[in-house]
C-alpha atoms as a PDB file:
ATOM      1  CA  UNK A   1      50.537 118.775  84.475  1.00  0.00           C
ATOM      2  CA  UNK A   2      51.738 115.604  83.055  1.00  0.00           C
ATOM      3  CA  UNK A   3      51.343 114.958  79.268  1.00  0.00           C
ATOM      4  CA  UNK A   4      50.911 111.434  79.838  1.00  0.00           C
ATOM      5  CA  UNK A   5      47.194 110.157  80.249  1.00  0.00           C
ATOM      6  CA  UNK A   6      46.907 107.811  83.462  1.00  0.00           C
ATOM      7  CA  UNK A   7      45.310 104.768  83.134  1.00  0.00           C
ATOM      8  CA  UNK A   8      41.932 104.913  85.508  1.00  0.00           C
ATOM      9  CA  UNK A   9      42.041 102.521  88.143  1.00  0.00           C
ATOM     10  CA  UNK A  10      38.890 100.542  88.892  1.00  0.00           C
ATOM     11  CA  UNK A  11      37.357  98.736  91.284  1.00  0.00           C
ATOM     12  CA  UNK A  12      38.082  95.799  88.976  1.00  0.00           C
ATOM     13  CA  UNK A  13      42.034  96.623  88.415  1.00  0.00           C
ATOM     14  CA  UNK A  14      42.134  96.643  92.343  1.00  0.00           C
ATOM     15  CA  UNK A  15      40.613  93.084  92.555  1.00  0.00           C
ATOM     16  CA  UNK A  16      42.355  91.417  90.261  1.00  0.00           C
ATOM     17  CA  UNK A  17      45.429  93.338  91.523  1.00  0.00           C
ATOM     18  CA  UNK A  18      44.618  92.135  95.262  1.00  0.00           C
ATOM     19  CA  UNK A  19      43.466  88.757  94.373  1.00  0.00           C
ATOM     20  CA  UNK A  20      47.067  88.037  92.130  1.00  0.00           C
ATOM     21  CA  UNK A  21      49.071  89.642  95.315  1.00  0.00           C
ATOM     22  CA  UNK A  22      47.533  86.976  97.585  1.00  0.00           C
ATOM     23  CA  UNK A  23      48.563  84.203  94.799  1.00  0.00           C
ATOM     24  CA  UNK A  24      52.073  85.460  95.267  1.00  0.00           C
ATOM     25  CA  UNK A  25      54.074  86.091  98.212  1.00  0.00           C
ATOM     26  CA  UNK A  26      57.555  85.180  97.550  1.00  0.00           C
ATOM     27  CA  UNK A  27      59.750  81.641  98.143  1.00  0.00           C
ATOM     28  CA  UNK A  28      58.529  79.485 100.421  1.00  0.00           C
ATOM     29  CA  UNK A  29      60.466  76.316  99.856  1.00  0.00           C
ATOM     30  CA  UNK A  30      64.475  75.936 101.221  1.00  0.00           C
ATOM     31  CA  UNK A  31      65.619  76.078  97.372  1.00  0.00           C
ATOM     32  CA  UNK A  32      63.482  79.006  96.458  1.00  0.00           C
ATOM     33  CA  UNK A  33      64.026  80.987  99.351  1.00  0.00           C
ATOM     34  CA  UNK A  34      67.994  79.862  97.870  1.00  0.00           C
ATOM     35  CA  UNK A  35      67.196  81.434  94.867  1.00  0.00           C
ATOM     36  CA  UNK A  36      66.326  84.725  95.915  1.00  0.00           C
ATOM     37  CA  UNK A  37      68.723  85.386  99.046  1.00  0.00           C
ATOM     38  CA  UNK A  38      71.497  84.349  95.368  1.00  0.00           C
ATOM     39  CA  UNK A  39      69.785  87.436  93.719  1.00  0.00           C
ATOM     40  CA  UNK A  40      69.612  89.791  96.296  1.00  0.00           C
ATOM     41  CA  UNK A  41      73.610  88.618  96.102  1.00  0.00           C
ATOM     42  CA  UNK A  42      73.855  89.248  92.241  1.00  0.00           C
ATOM     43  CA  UNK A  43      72.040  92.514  92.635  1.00  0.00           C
ATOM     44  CA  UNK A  44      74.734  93.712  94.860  1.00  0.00           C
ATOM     45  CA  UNK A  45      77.726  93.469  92.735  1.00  0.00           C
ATOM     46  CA  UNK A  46      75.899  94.241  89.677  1.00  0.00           C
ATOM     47  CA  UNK A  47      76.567  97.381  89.202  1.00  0.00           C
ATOM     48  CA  UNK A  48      77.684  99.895  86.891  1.00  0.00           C
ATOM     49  CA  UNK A  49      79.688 102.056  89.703  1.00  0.00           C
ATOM     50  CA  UNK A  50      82.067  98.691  90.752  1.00  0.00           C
ATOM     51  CA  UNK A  51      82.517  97.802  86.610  1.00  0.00           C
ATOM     52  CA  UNK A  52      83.369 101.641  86.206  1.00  0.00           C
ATOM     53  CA  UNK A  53      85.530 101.289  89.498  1.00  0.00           C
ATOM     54  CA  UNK A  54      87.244  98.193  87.872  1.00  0.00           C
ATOM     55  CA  UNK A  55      88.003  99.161  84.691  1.00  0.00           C
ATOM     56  CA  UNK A  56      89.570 102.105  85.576  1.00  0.00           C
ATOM     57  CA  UNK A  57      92.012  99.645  87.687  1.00  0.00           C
ATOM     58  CA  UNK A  58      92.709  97.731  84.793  1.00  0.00           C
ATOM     59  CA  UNK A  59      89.963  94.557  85.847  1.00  0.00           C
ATOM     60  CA  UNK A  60      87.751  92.877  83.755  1.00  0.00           C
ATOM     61  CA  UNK A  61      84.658  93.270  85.863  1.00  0.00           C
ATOM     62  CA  UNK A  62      83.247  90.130  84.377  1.00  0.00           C
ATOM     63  CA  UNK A  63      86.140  88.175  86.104  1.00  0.00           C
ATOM     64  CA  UNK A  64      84.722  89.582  89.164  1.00  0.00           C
ATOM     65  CA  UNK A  65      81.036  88.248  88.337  1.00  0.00           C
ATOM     66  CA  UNK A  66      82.264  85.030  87.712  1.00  0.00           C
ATOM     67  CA  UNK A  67      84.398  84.790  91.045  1.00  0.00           C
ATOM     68  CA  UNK A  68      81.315  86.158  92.735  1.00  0.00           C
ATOM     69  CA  UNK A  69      79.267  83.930  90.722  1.00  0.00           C
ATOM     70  CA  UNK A  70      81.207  80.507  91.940  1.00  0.00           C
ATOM     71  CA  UNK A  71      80.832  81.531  95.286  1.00  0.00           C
ATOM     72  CA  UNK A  72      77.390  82.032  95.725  1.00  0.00           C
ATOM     73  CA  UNK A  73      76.954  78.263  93.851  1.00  0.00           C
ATOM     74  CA  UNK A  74      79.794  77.038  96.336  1.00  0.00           C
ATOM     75  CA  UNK A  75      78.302  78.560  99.700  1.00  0.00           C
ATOM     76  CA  UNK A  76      74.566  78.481  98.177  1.00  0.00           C
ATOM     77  CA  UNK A  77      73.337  81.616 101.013  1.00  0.00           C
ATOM     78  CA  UNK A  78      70.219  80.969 102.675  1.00  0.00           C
ATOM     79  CA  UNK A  79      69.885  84.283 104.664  1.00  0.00           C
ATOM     80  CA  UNK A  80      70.710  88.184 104.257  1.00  0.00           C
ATOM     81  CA  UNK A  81      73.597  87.990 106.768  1.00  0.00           C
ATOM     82  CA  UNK A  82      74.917  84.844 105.100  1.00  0.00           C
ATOM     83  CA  UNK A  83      74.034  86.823 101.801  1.00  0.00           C
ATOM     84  CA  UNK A  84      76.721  89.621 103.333  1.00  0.00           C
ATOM     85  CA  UNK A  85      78.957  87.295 104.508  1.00  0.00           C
ATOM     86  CA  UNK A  86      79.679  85.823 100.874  1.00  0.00           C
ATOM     87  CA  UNK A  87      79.414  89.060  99.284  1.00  0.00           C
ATOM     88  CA  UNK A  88      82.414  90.391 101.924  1.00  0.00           C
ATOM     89  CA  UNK A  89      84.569  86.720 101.337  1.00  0.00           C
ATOM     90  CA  UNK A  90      84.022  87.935  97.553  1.00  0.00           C
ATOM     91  CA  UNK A  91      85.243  91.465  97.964  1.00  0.00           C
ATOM     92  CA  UNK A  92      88.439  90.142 100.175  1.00  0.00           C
ATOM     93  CA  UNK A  93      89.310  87.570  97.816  1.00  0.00           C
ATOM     94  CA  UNK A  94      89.418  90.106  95.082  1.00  0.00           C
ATOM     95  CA  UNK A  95      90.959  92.150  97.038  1.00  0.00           C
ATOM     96  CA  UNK A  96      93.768  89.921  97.632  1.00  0.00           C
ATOM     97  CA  UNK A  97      94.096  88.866  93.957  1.00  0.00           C
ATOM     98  CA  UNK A  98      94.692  92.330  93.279  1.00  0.00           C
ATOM     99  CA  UNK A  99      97.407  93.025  95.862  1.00  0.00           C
ATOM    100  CA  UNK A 100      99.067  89.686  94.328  1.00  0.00           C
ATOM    101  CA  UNK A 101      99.196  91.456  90.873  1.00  0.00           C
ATOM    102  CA  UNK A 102     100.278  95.218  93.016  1.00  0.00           C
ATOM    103  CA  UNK A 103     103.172  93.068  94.028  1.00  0.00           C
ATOM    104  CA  UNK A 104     103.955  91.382  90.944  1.00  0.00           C
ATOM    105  CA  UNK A 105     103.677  95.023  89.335  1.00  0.00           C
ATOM    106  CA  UNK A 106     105.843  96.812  91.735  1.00  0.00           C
ATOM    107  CA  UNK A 107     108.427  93.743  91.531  1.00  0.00           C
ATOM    108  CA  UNK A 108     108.667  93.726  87.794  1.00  0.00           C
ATOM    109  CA  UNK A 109     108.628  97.643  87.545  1.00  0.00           C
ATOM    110  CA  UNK A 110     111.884  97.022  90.379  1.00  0.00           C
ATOM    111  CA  UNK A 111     113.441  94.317  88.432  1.00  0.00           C
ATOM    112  CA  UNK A 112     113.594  96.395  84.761  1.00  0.00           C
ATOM    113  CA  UNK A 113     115.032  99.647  86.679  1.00  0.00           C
ATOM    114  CA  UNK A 114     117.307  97.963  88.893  1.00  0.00           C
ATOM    115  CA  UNK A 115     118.657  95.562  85.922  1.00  0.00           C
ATOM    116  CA  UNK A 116     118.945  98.252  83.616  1.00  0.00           C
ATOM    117  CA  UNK A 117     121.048 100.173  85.588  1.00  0.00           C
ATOM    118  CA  UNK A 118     123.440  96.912  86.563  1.00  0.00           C
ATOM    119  CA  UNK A 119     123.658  96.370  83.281  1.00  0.00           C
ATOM    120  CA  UNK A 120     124.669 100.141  82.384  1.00  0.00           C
ATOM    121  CA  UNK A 121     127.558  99.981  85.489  1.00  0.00           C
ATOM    122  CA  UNK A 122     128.696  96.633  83.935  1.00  0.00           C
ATOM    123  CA  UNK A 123     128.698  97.274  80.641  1.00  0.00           C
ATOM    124  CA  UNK A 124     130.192 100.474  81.332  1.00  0.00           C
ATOM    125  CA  UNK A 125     132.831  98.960  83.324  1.00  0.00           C
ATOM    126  CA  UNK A 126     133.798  96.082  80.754  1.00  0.00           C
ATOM    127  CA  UNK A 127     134.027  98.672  77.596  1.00  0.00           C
ATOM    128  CA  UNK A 128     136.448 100.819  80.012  1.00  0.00           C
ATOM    129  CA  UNK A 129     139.170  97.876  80.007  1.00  0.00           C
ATOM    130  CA  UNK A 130     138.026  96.904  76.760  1.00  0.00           C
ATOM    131  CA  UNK A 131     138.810 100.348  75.589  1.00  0.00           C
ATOM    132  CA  UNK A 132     142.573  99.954  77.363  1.00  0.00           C
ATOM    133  CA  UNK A 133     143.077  96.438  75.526  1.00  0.00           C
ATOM    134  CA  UNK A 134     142.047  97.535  72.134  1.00  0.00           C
ATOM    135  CA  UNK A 135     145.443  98.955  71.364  1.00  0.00           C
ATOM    136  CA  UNK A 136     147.426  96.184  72.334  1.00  0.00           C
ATOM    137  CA  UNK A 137     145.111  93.722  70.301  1.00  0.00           C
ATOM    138  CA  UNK A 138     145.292  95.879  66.847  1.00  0.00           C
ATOM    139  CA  UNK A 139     149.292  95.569  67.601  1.00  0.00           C
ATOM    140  CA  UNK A 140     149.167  91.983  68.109  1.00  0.00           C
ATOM    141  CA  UNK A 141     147.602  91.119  64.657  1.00  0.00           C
ATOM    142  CA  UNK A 142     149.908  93.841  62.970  1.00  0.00           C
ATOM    143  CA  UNK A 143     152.967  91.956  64.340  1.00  0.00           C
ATOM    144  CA  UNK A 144     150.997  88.459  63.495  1.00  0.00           C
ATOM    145  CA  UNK A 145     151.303  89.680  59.655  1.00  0.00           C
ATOM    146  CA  UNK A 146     154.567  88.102  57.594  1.00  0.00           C
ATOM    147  CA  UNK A 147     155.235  91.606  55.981  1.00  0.00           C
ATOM    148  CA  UNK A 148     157.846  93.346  57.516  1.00  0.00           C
ATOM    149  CA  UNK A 149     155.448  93.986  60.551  1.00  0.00           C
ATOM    150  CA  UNK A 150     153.020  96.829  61.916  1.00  0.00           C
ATOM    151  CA  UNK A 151     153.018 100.388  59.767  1.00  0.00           C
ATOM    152  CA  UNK A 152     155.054 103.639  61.248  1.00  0.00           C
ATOM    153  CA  UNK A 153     151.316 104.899  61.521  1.00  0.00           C
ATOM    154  CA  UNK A 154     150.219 101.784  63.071  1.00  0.00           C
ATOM    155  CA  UNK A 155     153.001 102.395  65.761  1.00  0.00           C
ATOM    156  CA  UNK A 156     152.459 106.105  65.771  1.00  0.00           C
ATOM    157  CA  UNK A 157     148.484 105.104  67.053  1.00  0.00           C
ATOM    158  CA  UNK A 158     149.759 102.671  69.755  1.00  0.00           C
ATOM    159  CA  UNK A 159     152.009 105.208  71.050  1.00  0.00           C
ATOM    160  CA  UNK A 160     149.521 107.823  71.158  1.00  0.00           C
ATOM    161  CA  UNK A 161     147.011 105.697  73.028  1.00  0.00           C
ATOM    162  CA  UNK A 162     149.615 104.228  75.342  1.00  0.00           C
ATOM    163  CA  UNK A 163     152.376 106.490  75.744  1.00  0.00           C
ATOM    164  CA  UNK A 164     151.242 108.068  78.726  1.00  0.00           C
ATOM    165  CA  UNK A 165     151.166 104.842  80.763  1.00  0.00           C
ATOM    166  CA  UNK A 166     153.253 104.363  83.479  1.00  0.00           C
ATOM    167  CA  UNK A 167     153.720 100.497  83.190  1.00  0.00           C
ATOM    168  CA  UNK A 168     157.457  99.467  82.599  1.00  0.00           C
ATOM    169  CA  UNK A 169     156.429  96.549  79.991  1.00  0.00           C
ATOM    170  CA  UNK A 170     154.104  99.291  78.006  1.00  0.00           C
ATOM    171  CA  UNK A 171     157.370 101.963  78.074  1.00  0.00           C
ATOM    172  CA  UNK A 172     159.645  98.465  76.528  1.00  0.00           C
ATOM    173  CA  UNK A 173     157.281  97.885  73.930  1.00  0.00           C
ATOM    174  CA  UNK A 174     156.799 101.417  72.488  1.00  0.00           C
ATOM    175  CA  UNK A 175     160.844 101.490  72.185  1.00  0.00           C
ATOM    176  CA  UNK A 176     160.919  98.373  70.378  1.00  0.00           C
ATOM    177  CA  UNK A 177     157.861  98.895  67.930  1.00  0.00           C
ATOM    178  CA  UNK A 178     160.388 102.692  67.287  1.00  0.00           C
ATOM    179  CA  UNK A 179     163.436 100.830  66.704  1.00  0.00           C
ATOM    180  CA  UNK A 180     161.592  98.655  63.792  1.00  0.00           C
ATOM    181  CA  UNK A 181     160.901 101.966  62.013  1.00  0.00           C
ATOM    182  CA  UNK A 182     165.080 101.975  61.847  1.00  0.00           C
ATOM    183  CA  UNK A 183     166.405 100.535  59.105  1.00  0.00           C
ATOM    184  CA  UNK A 184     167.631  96.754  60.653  1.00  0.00           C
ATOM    185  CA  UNK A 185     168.805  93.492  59.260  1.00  0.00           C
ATOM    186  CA  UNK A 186     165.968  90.808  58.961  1.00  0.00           C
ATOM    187  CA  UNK A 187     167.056  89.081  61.715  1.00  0.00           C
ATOM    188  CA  UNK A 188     167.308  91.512  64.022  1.00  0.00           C
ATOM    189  CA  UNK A 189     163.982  93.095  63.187  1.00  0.00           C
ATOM    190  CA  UNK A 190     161.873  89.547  63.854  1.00  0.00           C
ATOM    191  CA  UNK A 191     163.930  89.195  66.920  1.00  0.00           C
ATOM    192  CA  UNK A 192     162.226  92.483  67.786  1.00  0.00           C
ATOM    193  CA  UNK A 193     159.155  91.673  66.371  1.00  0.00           C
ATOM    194  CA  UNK A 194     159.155  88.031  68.614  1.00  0.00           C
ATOM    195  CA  UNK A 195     159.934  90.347  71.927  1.00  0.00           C
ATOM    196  CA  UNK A 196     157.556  92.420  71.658  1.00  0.00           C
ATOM    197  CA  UNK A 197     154.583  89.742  70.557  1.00  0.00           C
ATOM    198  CA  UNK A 198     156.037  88.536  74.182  1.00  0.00           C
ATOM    199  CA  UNK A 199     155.936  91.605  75.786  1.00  0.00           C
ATOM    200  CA  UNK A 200     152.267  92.141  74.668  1.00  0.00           C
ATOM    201  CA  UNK A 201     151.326  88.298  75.238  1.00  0.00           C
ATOM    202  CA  UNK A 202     152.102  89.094  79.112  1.00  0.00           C
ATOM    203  CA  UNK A 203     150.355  92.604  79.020  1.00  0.00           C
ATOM    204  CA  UNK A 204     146.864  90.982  77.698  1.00  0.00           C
ATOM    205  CA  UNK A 205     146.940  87.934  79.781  1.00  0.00           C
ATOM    206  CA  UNK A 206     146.464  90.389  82.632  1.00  0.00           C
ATOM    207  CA  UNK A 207     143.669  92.164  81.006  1.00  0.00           C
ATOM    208  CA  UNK A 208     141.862  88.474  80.591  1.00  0.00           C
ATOM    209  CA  UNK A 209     140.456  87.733  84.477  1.00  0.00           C
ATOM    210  CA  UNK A 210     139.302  91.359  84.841  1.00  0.00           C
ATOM    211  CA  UNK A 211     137.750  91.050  81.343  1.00  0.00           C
ATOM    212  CA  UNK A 212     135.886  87.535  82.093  1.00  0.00           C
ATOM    213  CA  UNK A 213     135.054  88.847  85.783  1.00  0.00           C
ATOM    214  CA  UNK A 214     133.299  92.195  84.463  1.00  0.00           C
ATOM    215  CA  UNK A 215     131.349  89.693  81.709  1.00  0.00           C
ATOM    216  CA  UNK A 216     130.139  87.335  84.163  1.00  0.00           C
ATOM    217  CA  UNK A 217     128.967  90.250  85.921  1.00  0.00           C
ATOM    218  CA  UNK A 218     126.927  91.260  83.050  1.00  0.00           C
ATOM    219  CA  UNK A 219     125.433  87.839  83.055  1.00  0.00           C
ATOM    220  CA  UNK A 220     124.620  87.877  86.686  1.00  0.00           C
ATOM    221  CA  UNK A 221     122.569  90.737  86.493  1.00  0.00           C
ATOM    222  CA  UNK A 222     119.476  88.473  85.135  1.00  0.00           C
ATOM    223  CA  UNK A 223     120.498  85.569  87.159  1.00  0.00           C
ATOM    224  CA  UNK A 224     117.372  84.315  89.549  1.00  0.00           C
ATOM    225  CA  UNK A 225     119.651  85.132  92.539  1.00  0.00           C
ATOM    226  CA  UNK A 226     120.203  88.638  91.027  1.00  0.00           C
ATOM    227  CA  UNK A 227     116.182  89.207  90.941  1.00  0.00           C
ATOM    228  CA  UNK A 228     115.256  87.858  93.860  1.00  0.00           C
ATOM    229  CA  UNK A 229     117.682  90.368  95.644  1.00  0.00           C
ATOM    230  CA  UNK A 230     115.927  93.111  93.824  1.00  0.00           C
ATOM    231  CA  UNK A 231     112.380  92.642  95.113  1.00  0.00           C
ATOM    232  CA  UNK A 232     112.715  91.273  98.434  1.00  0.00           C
ATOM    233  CA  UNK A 233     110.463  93.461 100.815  1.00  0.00           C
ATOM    234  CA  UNK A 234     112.982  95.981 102.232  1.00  0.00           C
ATOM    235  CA  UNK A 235     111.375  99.237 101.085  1.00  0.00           C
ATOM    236  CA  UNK A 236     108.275 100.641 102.783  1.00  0.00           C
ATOM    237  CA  UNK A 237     106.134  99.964 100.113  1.00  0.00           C
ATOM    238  CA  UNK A 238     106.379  96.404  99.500  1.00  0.00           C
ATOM    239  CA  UNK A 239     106.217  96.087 103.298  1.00  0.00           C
ATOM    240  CA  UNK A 240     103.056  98.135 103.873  1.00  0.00           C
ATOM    241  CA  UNK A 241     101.493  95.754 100.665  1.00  0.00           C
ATOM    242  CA  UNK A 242     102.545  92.798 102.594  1.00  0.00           C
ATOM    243  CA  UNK A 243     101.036  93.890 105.955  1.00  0.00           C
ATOM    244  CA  UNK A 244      97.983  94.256 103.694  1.00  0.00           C
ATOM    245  CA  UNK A 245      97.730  91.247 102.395  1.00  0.00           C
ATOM    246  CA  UNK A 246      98.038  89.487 105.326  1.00  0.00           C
ATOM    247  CA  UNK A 247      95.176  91.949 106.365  1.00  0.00           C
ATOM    248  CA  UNK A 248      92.972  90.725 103.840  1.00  0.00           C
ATOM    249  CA  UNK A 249      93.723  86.856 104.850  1.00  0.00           C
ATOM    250  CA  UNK A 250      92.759  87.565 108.528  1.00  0.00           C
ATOM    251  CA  UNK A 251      89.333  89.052 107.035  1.00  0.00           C
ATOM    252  CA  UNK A 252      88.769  86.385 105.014  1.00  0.00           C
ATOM    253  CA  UNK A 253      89.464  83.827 107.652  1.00  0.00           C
ATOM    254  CA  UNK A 254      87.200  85.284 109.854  1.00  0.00           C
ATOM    255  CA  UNK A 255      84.501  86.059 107.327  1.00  0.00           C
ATOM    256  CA  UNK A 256      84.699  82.391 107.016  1.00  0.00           C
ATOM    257  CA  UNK A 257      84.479  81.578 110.785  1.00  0.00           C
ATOM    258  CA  UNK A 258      81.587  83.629 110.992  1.00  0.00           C
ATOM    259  CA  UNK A 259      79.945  81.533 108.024  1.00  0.00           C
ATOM    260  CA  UNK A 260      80.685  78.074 109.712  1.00  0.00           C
ATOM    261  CA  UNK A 261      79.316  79.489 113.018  1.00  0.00           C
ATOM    262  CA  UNK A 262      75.702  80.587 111.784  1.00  0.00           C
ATOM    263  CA  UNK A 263      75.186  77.412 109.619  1.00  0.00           C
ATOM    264  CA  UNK A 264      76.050  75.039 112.607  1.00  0.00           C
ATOM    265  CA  UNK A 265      73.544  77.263 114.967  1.00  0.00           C
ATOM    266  CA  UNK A 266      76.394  78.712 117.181  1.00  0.00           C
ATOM    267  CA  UNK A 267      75.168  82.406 116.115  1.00  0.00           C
ATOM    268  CA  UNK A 268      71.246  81.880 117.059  1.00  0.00           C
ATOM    269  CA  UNK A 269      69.817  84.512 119.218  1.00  0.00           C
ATOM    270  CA  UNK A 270      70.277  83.618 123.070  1.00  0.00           C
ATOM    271  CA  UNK A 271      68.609  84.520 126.063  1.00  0.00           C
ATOM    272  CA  UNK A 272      70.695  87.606 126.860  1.00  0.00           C
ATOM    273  CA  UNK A 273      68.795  89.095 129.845  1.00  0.00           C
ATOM    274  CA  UNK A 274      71.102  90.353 132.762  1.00  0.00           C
ATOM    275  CA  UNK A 275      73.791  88.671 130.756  1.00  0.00           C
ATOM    276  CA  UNK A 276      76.244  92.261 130.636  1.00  0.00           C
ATOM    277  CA  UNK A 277      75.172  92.205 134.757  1.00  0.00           C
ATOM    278  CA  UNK A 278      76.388  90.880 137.823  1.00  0.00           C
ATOM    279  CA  UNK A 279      74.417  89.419 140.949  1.00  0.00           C
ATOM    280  CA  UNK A 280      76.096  91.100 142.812  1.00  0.00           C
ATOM    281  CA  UNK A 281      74.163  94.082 142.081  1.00  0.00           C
ATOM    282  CA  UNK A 282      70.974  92.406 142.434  1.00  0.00           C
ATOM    283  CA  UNK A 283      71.979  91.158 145.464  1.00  0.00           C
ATOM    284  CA  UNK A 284      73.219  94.594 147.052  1.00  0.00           C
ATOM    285  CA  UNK A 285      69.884  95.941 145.799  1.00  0.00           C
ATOM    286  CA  UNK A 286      67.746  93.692 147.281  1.00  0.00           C
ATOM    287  CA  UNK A 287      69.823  94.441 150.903  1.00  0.00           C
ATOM    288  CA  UNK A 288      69.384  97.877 150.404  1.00  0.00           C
ATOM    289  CA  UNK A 289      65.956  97.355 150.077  1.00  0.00           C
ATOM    290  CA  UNK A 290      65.556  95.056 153.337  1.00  0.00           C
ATOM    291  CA  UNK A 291      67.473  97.822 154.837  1.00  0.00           C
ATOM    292  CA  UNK A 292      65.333 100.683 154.095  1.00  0.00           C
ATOM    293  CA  UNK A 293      62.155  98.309 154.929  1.00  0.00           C
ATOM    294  CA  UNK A 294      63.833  98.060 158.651  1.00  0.00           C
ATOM    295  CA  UNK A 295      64.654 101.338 159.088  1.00  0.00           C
ATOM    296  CA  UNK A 296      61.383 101.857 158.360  1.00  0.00           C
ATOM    297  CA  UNK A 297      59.958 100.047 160.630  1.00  0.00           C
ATOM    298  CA  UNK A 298      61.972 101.080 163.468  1.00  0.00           C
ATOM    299  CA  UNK A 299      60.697 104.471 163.020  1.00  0.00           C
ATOM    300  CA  UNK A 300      57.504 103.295 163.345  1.00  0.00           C
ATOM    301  CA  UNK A 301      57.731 101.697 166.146  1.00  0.00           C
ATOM    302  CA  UNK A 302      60.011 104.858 168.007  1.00  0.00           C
ATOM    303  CA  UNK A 303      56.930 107.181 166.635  1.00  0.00           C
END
């Protein structure tokens, strides 16, 4: 039994009631009838299951009222199918918006992995013959200095980082950086000191193209050529989302159709008897039925 008292109703409640419900019955000019096919609209999208929906895809669902909004102001429905209509164009048009920011996603998620590694094999690449010129340019500036030239442990370092290579200029210099830890006159010991600045002038200028070529790579690697390599559509997911999107335009588009066909009258109800049949069958009917009449009567006549 229900705690709540009901209010009685009387025979004057149902009056009023009846004579207030004949007062009222809904739009009945062009603009009002507007009005309400636009709520009936609102009412459909309003809901707390599509903002829960949206938010959990990351969308501001009042975004989607106001695209939903602009429509029904822009196609002003009139009817419950045009009412539909709208409310699908809506849907698809959102729908579209969001596989344009799926796409953007996917590229940008693309573009950091696929840079990022580029950039590691570059990088990687450039600090490998970086690695092999670093010797040569710590020897350079200790034969650059006017003392009596590089240290027996400066030597001792370049030979143990270059001694094993196989290069006949490399095997020259590390004999003539050993002969200045010999006790030499100080003409002899620039002249050696002047050779083997030469010798190592040669040996760098070879490292230089490799050097600027593994650079420029590294500077490539963001280039707008670079990126747009990355995310062209040659994986099956950025061609399945681009099958879909052109999905969605072919929906809209014919959402749209549909629109422009019941406002101009091409979608009014026709006559549509014996429109899915053929004469023909009306005409083979009827001959049956002379035939049977004949027959009939031939019977008769026999009898």
């Amino acid at each position: 039994m229900s705690l709540v008292k009901k209010p009685e109703m009387t025979e004057a409640n149902l009056a009023a009631h009846r004579a207030n419900g004949s007062k009222s019955q809904g739009a009945v000019t062009p603009e009002g009838k507007a009005r309400v096919a636009a709520a009936n609209l609102r009412h459909g999208f309003y809901s707390q299951a599509r903002d829960y929906a949206l938010e959990a895809l990351g969308e501001d669902p009042q975004e989607y009222r106001d695209m939903m909004e602009s429509l029904v102001e822009d196609l002003e429905p009139r009817k419950g199918l045009e009412s539909q209509l709208v409310l699908r164009m809506g849907g698809t048009l959102w729908q579209m918006q969001r596989a344009e920011r799926m796409r953007e996603g996917v590229a940008i998620k693309l573009i950091q992995q696929q840079t990022q590694i580029q950039e590691r094999v570059a990088q990687d690449r450039f600090m490998q013959v970086a690695d092999k010129v670093e010797p040569f340019q710590c020897m350079k500036k200790a034969l650059a200095r006017r003392d009596d030239g590089p240290t027996r442990a400066e030597i001792q370092s370049f030979v143990k980082s270059c001694g094993g290579s196989e290069s006949t200029e490399v095997q020259d210099i590390i004999l003539l950086l050993k002969s200045l830890n010999e006790p030499l006159e100080e003409q002899e010991r620039k002249a050696v000191r002047r050779k083997a600045r030469s010798l190592l002038k040669k040996l760098m200028d070879a490292f230089d193209d490799p050097l600027y070529r593994l650079s420029r790579q590294i500077d490539k690697v963001r280039s707008p050529e670079n990126l747009a390599a990355i995310i062209a559509p040659k994986d099956a997911t950025a061609l399945l989302m681009q099958r879909s999107e052109e999905s969605n335009l072919r929906q809209l588009s014919r959402l749209t159709n549909t629109l422009i066909k019941i406002r101009s009258g091409a979608l009014h109800q026709k006559d549509v008897k014996n429109e899915d049949c053929s004469g023909d069958v009306y005409e083979n009917k009827e001959t049956e039925d002379k035939f049977t009449v004949n027959q009939n009567d031939c019977l008769s006549e026999n009898a």
